[in-house]
C-alpha atoms as a PDB file:
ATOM      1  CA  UNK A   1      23.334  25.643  12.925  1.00  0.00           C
ATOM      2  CA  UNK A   2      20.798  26.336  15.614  1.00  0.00           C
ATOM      3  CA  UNK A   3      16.718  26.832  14.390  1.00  0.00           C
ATOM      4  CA  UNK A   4      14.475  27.619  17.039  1.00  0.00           C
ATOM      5  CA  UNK A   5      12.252  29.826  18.678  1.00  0.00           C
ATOM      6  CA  UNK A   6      12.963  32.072  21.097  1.00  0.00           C
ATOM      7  CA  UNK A   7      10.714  33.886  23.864  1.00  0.00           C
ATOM      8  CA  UNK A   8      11.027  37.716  23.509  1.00  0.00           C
ATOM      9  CA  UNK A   9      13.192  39.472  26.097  1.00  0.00           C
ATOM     10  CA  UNK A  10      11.859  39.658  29.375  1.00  0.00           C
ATOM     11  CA  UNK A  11      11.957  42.167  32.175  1.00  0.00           C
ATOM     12  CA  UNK A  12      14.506  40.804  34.024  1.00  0.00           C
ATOM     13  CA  UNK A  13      15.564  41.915  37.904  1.00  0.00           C
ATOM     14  CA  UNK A  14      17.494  44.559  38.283  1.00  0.00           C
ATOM     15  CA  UNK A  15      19.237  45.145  41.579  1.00  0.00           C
ATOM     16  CA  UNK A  16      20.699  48.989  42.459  1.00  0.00           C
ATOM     17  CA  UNK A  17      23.249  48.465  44.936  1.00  0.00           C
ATOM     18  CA  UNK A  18      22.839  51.754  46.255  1.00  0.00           C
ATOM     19  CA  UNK A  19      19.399  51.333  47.751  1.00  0.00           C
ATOM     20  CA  UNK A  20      18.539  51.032  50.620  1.00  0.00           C
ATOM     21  CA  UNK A  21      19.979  47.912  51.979  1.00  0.00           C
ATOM     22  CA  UNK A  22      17.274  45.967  53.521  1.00  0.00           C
ATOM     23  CA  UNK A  23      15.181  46.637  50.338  1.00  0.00           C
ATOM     24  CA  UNK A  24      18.287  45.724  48.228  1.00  0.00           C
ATOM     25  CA  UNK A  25      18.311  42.636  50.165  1.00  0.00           C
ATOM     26  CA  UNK A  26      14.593  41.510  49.648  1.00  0.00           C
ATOM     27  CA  UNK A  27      14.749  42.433  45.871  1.00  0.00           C
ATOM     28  CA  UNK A  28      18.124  39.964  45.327  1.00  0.00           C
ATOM     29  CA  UNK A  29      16.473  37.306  47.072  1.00  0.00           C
ATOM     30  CA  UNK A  30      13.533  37.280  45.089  1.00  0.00           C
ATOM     31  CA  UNK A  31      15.390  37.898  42.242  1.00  0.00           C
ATOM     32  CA  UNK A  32      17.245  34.060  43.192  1.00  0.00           C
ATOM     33  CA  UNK A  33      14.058  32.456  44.050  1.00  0.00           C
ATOM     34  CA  UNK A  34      12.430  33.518  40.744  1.00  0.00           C
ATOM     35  CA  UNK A  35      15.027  33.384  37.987  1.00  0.00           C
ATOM     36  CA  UNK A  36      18.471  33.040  39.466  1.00  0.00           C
ATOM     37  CA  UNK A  37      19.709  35.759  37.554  1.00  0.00           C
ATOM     38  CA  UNK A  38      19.786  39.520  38.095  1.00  0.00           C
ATOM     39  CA  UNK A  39      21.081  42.629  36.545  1.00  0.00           C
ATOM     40  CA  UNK A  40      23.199  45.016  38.944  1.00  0.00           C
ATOM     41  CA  UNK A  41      23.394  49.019  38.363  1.00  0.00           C
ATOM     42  CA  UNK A  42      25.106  51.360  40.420  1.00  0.00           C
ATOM     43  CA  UNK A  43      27.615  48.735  41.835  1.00  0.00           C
ATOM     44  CA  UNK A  44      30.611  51.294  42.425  1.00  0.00           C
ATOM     45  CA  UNK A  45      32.944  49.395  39.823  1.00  0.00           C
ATOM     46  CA  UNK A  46      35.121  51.962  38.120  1.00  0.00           C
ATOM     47  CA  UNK A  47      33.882  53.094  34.499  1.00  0.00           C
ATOM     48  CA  UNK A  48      37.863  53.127  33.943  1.00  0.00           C
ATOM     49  CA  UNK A  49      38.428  49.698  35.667  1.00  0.00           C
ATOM     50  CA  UNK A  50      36.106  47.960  33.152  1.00  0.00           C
ATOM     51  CA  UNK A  51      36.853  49.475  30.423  1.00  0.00           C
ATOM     52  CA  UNK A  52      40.532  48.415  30.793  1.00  0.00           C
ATOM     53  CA  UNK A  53      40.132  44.320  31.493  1.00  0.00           C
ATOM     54  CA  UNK A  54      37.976  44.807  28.176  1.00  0.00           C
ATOM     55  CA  UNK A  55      40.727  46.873  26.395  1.00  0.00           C
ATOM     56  CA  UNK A  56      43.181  44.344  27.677  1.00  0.00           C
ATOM     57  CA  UNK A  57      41.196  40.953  26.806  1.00  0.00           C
ATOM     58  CA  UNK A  58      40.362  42.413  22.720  1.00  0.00           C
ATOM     59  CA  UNK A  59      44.296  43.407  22.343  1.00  0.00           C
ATOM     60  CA  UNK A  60      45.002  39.211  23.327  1.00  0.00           C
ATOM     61  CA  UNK A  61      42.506  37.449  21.200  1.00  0.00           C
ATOM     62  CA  UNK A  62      43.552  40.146  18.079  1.00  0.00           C
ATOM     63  CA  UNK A  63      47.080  38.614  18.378  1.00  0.00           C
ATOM     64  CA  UNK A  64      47.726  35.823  16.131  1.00  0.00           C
ATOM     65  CA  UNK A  65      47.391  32.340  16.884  1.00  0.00           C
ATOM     66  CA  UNK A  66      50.967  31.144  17.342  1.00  0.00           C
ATOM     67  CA  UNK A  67      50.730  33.912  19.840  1.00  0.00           C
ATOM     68  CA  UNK A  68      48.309  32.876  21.835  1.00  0.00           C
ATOM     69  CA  UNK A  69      48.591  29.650  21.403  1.00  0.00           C
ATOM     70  CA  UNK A  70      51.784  30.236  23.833  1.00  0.00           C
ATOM     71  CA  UNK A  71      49.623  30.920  26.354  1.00  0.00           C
ATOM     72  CA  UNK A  72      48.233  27.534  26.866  1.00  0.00           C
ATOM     73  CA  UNK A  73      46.871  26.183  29.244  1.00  0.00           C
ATOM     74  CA  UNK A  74      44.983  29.627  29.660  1.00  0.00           C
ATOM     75  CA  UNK A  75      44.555  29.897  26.450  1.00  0.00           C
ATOM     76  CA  UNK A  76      42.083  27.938  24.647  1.00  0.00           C
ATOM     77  CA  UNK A  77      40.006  27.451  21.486  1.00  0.00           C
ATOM     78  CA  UNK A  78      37.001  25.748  20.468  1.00  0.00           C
ATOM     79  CA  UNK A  79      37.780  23.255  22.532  1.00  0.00           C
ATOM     80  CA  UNK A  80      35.476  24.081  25.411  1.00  0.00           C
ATOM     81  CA  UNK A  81      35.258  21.372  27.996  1.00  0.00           C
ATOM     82  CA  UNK A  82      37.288  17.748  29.261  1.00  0.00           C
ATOM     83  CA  UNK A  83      34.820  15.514  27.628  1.00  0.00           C
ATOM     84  CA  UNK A  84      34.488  16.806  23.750  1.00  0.00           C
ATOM     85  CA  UNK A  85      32.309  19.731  24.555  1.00  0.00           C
ATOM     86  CA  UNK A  86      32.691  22.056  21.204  1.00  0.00           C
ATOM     87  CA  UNK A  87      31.948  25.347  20.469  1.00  0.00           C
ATOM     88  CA  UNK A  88      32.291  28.844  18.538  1.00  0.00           C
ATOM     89  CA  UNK A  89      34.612  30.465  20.875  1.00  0.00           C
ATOM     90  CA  UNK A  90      38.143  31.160  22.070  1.00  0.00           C
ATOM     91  CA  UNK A  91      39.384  31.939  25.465  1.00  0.00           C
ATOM     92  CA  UNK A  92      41.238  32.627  28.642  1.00  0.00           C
ATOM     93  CA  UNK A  93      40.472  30.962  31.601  1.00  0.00           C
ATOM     94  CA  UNK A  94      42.649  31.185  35.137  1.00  0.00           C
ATOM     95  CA  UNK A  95      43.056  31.423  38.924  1.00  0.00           C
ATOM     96  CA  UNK A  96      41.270  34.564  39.901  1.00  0.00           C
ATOM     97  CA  UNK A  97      44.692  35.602  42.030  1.00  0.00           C
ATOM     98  CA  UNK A  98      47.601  37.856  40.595  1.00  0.00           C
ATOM     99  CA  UNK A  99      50.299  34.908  40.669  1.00  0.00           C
ATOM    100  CA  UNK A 100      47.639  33.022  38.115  1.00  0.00           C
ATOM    101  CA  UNK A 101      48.055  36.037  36.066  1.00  0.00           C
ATOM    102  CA  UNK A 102      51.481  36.562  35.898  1.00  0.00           C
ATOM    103  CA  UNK A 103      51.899  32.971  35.292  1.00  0.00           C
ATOM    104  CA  UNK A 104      50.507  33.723  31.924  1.00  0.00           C
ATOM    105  CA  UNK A 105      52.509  33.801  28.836  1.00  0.00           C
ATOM    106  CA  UNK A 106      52.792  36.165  26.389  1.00  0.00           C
ATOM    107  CA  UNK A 107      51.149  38.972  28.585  1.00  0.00           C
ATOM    108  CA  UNK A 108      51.925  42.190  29.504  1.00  0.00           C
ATOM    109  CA  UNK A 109      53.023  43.632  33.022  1.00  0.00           C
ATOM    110  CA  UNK A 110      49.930  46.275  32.033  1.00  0.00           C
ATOM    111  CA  UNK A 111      47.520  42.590  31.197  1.00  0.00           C
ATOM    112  CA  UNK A 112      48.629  41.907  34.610  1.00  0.00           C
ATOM    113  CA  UNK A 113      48.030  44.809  36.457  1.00  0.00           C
ATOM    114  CA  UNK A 114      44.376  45.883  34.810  1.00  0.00           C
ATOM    115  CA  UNK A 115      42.675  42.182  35.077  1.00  0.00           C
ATOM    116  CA  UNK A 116      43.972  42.097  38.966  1.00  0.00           C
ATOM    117  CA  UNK A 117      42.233  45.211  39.897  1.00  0.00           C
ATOM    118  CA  UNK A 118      39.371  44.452  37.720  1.00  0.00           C
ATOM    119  CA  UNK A 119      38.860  40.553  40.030  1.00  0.00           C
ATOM    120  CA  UNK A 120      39.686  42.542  42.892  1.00  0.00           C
ATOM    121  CA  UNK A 121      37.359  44.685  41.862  1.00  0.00           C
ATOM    122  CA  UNK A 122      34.091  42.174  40.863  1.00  0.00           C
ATOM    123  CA  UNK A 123      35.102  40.280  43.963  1.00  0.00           C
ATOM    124  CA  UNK A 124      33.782  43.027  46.429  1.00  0.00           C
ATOM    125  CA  UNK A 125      30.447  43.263  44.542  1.00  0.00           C
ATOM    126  CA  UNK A 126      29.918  39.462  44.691  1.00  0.00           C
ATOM    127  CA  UNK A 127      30.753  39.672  48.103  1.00  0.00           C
ATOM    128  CA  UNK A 128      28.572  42.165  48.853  1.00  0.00           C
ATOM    129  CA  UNK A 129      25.543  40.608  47.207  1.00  0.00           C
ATOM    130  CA  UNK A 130      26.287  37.392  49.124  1.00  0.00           C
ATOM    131  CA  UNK A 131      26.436  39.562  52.139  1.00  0.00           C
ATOM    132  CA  UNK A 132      23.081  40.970  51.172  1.00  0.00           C
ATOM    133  CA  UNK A 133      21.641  37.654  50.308  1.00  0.00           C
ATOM    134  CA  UNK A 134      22.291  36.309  53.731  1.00  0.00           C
ATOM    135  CA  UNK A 135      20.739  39.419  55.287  1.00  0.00           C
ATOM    136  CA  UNK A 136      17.402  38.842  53.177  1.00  0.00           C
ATOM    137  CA  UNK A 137      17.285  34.911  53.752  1.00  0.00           C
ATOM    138  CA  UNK A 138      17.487  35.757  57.443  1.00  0.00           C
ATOM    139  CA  UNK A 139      21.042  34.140  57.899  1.00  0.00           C
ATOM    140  CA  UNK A 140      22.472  35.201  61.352  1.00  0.00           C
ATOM    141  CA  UNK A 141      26.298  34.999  59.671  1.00  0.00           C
ATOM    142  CA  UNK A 142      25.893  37.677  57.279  1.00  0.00           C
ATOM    143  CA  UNK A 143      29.177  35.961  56.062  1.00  0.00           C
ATOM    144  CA  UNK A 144      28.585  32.718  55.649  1.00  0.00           C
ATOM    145  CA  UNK A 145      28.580  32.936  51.903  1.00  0.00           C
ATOM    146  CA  UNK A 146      31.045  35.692  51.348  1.00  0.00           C
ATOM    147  CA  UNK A 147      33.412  34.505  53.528  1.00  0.00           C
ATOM    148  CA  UNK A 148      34.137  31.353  50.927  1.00  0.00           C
ATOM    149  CA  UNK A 149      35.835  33.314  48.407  1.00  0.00           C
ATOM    150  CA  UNK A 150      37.534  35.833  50.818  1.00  0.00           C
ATOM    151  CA  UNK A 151      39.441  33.078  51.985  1.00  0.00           C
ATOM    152  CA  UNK A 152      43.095  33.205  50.286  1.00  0.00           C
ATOM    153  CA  UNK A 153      42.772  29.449  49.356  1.00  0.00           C
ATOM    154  CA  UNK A 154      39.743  30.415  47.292  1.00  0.00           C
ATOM    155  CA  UNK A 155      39.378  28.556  43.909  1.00  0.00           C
ATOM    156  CA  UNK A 156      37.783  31.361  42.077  1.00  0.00           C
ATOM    157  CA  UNK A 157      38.199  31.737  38.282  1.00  0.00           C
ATOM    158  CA  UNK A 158      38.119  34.240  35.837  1.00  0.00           C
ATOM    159  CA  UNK A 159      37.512  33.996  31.904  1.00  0.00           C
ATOM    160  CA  UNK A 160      37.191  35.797  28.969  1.00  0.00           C
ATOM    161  CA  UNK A 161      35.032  34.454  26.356  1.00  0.00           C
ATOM    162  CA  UNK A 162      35.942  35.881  22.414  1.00  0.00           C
ATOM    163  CA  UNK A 163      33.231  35.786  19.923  1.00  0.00           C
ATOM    164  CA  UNK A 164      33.997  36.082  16.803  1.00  0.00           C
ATOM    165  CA  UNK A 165      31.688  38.268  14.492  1.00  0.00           C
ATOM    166  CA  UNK A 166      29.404  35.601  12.710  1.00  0.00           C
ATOM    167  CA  UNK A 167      27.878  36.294   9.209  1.00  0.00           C
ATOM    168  CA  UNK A 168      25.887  33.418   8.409  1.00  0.00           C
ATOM    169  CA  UNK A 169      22.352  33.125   8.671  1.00  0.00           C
ATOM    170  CA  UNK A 170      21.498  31.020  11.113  1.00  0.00           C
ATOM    171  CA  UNK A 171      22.911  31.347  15.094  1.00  0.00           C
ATOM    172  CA  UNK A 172      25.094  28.971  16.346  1.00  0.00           C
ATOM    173  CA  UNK A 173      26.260  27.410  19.818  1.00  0.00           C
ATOM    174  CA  UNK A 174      28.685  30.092  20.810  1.00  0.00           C
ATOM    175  CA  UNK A 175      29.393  28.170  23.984  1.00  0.00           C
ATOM    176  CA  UNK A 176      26.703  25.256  25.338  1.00  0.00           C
ATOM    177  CA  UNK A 177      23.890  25.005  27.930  1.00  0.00           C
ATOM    178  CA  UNK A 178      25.217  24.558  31.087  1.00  0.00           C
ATOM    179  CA  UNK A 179      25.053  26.186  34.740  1.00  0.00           C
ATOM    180  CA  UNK A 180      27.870  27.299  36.501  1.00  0.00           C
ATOM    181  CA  UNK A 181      29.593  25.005  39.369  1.00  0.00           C
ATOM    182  CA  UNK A 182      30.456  27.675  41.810  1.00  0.00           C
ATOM    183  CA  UNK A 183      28.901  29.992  43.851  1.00  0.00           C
ATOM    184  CA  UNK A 184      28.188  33.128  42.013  1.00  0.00           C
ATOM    185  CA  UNK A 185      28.906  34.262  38.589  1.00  0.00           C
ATOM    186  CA  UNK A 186      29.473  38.492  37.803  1.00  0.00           C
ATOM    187  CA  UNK A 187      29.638  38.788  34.179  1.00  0.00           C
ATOM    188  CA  UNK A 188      30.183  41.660  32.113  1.00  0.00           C
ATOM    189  CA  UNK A 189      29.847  41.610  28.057  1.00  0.00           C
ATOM    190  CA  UNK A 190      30.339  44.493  25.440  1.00  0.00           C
ATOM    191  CA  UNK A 191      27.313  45.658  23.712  1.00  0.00           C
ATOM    192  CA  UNK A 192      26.546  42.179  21.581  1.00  0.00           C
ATOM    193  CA  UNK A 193      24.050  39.964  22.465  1.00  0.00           C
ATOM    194  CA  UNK A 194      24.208  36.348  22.281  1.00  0.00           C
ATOM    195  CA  UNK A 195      23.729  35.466  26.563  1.00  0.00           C
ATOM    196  CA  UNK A 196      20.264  33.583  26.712  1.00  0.00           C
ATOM    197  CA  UNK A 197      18.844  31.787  29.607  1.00  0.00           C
ATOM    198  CA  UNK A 198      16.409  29.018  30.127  1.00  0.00           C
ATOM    199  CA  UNK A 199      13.554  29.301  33.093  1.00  0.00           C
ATOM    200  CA  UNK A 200      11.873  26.376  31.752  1.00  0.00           C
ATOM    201  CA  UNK A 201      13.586  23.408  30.434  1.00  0.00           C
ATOM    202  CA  UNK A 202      13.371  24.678  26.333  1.00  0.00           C
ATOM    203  CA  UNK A 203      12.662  27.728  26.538  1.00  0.00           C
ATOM    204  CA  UNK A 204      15.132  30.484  26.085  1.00  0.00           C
ATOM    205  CA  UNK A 205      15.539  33.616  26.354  1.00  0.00           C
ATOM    206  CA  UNK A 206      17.439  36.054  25.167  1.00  0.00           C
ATOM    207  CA  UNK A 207      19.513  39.264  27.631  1.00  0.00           C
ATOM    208  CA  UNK A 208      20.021  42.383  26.236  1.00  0.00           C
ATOM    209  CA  UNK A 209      23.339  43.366  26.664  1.00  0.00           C
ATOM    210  CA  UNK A 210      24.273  46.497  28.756  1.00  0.00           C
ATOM    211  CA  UNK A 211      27.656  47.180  29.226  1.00  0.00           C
ATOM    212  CA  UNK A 212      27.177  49.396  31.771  1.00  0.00           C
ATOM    213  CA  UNK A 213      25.803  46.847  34.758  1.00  0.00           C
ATOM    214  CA  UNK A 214      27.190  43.237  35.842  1.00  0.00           C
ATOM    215  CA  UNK A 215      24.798  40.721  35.401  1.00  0.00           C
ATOM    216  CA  UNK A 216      24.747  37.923  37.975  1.00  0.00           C
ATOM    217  CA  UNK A 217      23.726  34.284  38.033  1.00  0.00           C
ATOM    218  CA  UNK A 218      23.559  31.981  41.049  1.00  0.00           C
ATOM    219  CA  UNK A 219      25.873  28.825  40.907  1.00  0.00           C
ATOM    220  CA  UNK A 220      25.125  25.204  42.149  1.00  0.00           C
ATOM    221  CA  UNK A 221      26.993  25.403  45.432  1.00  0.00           C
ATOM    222  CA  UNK A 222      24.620  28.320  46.404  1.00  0.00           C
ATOM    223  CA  UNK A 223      21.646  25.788  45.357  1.00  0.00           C
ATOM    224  CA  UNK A 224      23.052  23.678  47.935  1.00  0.00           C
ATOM    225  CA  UNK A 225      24.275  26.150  50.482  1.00  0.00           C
ATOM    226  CA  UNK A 226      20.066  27.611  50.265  1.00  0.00           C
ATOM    227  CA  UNK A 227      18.975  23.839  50.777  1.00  0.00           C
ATOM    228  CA  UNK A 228      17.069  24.671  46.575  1.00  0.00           C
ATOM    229  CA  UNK A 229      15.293  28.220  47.256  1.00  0.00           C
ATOM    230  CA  UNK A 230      17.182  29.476  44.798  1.00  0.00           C
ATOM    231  CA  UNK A 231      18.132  28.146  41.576  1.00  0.00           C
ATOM    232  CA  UNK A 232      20.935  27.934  40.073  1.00  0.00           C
ATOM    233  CA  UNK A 233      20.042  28.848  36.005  1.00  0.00           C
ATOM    234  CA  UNK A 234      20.923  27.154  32.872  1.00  0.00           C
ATOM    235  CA  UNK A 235      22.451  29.691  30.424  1.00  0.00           C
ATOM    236  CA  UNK A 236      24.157  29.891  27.065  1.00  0.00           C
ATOM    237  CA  UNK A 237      25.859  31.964  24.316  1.00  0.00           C
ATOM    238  CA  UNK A 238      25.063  31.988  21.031  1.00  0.00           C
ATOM    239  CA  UNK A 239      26.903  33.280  18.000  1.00  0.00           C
ATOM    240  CA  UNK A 240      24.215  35.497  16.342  1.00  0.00           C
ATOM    241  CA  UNK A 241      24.432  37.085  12.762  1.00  0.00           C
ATOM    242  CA  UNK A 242      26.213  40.182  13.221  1.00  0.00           C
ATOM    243  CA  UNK A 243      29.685  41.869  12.085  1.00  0.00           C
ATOM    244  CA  UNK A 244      30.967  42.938  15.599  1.00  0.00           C
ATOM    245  CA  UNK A 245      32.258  40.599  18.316  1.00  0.00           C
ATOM    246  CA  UNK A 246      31.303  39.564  21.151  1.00  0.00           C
ATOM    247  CA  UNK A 247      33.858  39.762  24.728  1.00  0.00           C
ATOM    248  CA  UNK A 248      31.867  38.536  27.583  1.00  0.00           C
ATOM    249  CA  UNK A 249      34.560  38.534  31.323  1.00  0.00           C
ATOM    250  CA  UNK A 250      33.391  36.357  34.053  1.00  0.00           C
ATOM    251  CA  UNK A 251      34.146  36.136  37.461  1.00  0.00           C
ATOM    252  CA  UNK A 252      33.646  32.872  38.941  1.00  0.00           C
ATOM    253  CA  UNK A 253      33.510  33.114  42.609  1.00  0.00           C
ATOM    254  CA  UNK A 254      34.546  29.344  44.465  1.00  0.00           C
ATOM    255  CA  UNK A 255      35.495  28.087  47.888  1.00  0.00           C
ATOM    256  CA  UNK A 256      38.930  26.388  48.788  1.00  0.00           C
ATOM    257  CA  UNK A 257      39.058  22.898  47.419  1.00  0.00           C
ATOM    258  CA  UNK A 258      38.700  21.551  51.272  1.00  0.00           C
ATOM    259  CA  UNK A 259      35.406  23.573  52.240  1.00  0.00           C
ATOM    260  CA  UNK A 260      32.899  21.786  53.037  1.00  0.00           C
ATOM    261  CA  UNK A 261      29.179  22.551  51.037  1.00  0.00           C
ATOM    262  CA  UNK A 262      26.086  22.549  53.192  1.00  0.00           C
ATOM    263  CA  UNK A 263      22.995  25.020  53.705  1.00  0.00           C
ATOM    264  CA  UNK A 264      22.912  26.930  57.190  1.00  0.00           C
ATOM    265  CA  UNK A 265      20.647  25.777  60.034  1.00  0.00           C
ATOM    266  CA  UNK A 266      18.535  28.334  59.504  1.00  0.00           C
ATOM    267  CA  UNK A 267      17.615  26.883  55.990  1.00  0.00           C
ATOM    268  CA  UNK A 268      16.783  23.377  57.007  1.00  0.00           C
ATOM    269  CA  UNK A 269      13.538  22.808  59.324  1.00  0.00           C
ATOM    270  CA  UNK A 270      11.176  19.895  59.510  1.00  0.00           C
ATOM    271  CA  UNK A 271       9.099  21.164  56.826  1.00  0.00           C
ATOM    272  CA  UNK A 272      12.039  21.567  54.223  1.00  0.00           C
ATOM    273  CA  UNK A 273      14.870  18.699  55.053  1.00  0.00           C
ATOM    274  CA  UNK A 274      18.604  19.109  53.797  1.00  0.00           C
ATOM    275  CA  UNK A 275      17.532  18.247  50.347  1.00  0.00           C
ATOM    276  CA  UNK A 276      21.665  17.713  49.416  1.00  0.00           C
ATOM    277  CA  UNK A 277      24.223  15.941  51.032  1.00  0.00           C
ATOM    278  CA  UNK A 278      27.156  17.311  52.682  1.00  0.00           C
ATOM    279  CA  UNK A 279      30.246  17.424  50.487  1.00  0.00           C
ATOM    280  CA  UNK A 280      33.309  19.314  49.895  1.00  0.00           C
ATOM    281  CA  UNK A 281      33.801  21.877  46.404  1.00  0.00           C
ATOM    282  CA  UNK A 282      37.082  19.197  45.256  1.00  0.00           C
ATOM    283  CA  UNK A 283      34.587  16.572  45.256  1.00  0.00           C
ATOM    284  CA  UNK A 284      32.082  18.367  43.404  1.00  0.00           C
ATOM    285  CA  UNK A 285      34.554  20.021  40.675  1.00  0.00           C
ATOM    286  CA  UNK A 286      36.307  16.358  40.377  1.00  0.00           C
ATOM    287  CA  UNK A 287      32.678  15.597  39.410  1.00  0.00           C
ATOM    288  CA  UNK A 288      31.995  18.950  36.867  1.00  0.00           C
ATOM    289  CA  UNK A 289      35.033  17.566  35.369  1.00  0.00           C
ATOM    290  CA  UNK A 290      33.648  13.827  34.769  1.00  0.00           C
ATOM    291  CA  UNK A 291      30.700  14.668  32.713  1.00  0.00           C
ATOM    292  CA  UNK A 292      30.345  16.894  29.275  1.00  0.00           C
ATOM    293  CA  UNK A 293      29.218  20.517  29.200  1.00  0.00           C
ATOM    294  CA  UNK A 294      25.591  20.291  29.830  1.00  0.00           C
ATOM    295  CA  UNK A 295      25.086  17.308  32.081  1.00  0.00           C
ATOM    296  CA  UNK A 296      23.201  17.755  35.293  1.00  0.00           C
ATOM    297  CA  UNK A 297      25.859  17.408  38.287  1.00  0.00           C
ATOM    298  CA  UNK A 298      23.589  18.459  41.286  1.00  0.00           C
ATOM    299  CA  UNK A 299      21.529  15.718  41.516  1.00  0.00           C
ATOM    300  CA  UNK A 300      24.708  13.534  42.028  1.00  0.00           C
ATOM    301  CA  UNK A 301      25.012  15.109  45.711  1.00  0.00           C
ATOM    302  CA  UNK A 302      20.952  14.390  46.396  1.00  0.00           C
ATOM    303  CA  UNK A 303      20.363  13.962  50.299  1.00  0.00           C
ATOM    304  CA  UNK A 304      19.891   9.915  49.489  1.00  0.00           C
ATOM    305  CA  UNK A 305      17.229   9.690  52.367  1.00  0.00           C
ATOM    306  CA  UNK A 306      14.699  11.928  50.541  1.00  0.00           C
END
């Protein structure tokens, strides 16, 4: 049981990928600096496309649980983290690549084919916000971002997070404060609210849900690989009182295990020294891994001469 109080909604950024693109550009970048998390309309993702993943990910978790208990390790419940993290939720959680998906029990050849085209899918719009990101920070290698998790040794992951309809009283932790490892996160939920996010340590508050738009949060790496002008955000999901639930799919957008994390030349000057030092992602997962849900991981790769 969670009591507290909550700020009301705010107006958060929203970023229409079909302006025009320098403008697009300053607007996400702002959007990063400020809050680290932005709404995206008009991002060219089939209606039919998203619709389908979510069709696909309600017809799993309705199955019952001997079911889907064969599809462990993907499958999980509860159970959210290595270290005892807890919480009111059950999920899926795999390789963002087609031989991850087939590798799943229990699932359809039509599971298969809808959730690939639906990462192939969310992986052109992240790459085309890093893309755009670069651009506005002034990055010479519009691809220095993207070009991470293009690579076919990318470790990007995908999950789907099931909510079950909740109709006690009080809210509870759905699934724990935390920020995301990777680079970028594009989420998409069904219409139930529960996402909240914290801009100052305490504070939190709550996203309206719109199933129509992605909603996209910067990850750690891209802390480090903008030397801290943007921020990666602390989030969370609660389980509020309501009889529906709630489906949120994430795309989790990583580098290779090898690649090696550090902020382009053009973001390090005199004034502003590498505030992180170089390391690769393996050593910075093998760390996520280490500590519980909500531990603070980033300040384990500190530049150690600042």
């Amino acid at each position: 049981m969670v009591l507290e109080l909550l700020s009301p909604p705010c107006e958060l950024p929203v970023v229409d990928l079909s302006g025009e693109r320098a403008e697009v550009a300053k607007v996400i970048v702002k959007a990063c600096e400020e809050f680290g998390f932005f709404k995206v309309i008009n991002h060219g993702v089939r209606h039919a496309v998203v619709a389908e993943a979510e069709e696909e990910g309600f017809t799993f978790f309705k199955k019952p649980m001997a079911q889907k208990n064969l599809a462990a390790p993907a499958y999980g419940c509860k159970n959210i983290g290595f270290n005892g993290d807890m919480g009111e939720v059950e999920y899926l959680l795999f390789a963002a690549n087609t031989h991850s998906i087939a590798n799943i029990s229990k699932t359809t050849s039509t599971f298969r084919c809808r959730l690939s085209a639906y990462i192939e899918a969310v992986r052109e719009v992240a790459c085309k916000i890093l893309e755009l990101m670069a651009e506005g920070l002034g990055v010479p290698d519009k691809m220095f971002f993207s070009r991470f998790i293009r690579d076919v040794e990318s470790d990007s992951v995908m999950r789907l997070n099931h909510y079950p309809p909740d109709k006690s009283q009080y809210s509870k932790v759905g699934f724990g404060e935390h920020s995301d490892p990777q680079i970028l996160t594009i989420l998409r939920s069904n219409d139930v609210g529960g996402l909240q996010i914290s801009l100052q340590h305490g504070l939190w508050i709550p996203v309206t849900p719109d199933p129509s738009a992605f909603y996209v949060n910067v990850g750690d790496l891209l802390q480090v690989m903008t030397n801290g002008r943007f921020v990666s955000v602390r989030h969370r999901a609660m389980t509020e009182s309501h009889y529906k639930c709630r489906m949120s799919v994430a795309y989790f957008g990583a580098p290779p295990l090898h690649a090696r994390i550090v902020a382009p030349s053009v973001m390090v000057t005199p004034q502003r020294p590498s505030l992180f030092r170089p390391f690769t992602w393996a050593e910075y997962k093998k760390a996520t891994y280490s500590l519980r849900l909500g531990d603070t991981r980033i300040d384990l790769f500190r530049n150690p001469k600042l």
